[in-house]
C-alpha atoms as a PDB file:
ATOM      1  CA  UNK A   1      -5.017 -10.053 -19.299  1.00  0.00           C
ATOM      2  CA  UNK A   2      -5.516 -10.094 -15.746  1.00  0.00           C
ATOM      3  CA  UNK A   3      -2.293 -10.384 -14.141  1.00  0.00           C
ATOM      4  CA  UNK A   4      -1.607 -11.376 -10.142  1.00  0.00           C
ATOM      5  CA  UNK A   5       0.562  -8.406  -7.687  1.00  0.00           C
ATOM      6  CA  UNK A   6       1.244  -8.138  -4.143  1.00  0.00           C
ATOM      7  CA  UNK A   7       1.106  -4.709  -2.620  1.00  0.00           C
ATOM      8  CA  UNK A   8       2.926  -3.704   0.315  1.00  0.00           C
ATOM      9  CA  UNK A   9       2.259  -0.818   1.939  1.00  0.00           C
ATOM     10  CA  UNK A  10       4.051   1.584   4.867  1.00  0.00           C
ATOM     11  CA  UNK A  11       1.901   3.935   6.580  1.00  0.00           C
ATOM     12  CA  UNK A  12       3.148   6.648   8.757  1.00  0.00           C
ATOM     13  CA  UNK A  13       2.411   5.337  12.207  1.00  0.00           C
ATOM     14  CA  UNK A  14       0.774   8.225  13.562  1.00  0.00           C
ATOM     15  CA  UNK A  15      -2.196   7.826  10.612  1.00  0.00           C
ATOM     16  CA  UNK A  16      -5.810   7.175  12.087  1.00  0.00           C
ATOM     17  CA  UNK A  17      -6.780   3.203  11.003  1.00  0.00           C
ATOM     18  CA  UNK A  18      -9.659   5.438   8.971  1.00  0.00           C
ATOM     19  CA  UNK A  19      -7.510   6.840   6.782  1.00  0.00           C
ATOM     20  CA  UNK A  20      -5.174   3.945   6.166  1.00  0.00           C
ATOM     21  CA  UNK A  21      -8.576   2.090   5.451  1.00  0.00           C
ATOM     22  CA  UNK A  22      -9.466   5.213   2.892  1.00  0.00           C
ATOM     23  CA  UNK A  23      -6.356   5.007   0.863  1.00  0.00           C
ATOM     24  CA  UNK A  24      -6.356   0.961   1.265  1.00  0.00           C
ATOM     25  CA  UNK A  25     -10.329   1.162  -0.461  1.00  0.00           C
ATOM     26  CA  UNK A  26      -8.829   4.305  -2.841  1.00  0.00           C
ATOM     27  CA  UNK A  27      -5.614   2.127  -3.936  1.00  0.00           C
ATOM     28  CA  UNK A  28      -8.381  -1.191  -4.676  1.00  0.00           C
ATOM     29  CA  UNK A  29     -10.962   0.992  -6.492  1.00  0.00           C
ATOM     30  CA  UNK A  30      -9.655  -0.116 -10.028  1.00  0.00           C
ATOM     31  CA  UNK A  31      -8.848  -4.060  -9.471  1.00  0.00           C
ATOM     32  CA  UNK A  32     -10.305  -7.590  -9.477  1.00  0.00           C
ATOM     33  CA  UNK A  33     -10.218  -9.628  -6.439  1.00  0.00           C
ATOM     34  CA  UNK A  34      -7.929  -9.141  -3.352  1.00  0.00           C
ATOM     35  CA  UNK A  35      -6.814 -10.669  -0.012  1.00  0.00           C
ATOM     36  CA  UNK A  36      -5.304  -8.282   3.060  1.00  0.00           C
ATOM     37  CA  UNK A  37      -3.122  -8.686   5.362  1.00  0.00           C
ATOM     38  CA  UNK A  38      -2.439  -6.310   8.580  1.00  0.00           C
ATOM     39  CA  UNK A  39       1.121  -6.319   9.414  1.00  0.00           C
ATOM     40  CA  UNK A  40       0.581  -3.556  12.141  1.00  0.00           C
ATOM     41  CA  UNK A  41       2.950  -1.692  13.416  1.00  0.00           C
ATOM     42  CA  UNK A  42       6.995  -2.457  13.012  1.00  0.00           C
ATOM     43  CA  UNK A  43      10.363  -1.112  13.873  1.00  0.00           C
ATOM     44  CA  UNK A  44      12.085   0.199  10.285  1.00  0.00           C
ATOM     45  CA  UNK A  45      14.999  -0.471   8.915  1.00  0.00           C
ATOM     46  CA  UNK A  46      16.330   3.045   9.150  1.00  0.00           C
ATOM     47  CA  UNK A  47      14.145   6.166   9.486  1.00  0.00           C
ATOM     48  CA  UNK A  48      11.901   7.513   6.762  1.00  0.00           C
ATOM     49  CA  UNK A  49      10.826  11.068   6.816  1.00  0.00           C
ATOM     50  CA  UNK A  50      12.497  10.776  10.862  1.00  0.00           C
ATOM     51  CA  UNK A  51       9.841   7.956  11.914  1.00  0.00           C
ATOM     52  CA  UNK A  52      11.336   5.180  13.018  1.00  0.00           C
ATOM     53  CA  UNK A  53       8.442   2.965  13.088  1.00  0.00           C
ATOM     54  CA  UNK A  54       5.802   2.092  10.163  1.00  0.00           C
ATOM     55  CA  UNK A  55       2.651   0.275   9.965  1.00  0.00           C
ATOM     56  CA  UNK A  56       2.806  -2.140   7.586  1.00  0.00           C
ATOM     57  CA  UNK A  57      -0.135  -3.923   5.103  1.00  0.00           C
ATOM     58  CA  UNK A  58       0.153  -6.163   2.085  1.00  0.00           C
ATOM     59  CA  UNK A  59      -2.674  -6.754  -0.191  1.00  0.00           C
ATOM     60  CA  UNK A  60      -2.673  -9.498  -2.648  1.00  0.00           C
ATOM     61  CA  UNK A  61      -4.614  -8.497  -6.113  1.00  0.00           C
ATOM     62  CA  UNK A  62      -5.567  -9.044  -9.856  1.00  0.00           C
ATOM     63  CA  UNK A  63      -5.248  -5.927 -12.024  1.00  0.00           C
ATOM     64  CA  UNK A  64      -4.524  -5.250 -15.918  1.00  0.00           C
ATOM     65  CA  UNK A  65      -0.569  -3.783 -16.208  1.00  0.00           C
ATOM     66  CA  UNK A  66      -2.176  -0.509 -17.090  1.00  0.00           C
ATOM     67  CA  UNK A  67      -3.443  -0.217 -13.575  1.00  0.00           C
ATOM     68  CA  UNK A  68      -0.505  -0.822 -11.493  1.00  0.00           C
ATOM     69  CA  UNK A  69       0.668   3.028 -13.446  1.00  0.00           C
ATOM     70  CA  UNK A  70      -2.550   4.682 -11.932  1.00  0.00           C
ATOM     71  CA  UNK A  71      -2.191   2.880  -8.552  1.00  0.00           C
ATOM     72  CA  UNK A  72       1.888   3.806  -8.093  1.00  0.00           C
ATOM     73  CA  UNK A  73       0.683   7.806  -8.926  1.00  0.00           C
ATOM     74  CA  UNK A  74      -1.855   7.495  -6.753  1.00  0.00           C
ATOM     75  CA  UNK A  75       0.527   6.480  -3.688  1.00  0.00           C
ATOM     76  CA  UNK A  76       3.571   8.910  -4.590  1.00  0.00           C
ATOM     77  CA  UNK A  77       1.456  11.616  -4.408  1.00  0.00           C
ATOM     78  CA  UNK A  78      -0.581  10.273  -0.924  1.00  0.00           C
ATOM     79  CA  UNK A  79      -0.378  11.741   2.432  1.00  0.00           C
ATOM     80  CA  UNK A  80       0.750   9.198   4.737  1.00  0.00           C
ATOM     81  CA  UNK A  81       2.757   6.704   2.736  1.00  0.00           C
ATOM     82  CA  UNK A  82       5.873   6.332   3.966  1.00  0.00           C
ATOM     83  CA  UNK A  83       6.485   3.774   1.388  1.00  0.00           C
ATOM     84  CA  UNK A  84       5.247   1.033  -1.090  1.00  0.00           C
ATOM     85  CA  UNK A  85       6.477  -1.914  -3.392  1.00  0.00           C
ATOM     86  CA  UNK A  86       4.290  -3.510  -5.819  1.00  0.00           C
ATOM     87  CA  UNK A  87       5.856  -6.753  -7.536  1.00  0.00           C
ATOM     88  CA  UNK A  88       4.300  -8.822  -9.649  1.00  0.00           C
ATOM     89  CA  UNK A  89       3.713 -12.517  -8.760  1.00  0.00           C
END
């Protein structure tokens, strides 16, 4: 059963808008029907790997459970990601 998430996505800010769009089309390979939204760049919290700013996107999507394993390796292991949260909705 098709089941609705919300990713959100921070980029290191340095990262070409090619290669966030590369991971954004690698991370969406494996679900349904989604929605983006470009947060672009932001002030953090508190520094992450000593950058102080992030750029920030959040997709909307449909995906089986099974999925959201495959997508969470995929972005632990990917150069660039600062950091991610996937909820479900």
């Amino acid at each position: 059963m098709q089941r609705k998430y919300e990713l959100t996505l921070v980029f290191n800010p340095t990262l070409s808008s090619e290669k966030r769009e590369e991971i954004k089309k690698k991370v969406l390979g494996t679900v349904k029907s989604s929605s983006s939204e470009d947060l672009g760049a932001l002030d953090l919290a508190y520094p992450i790997k000593k950058q102080a700013k992030g750029y920030f996107l959040r997709l909307s999507f449909e995906s089986l459970p099974e999925n959201t394993v495959k997508i969470k390796e995929n972005l632990k292991i990917t150069e660039g990601v600062l950091r991610y949260l996937l909820i479900k909705k």
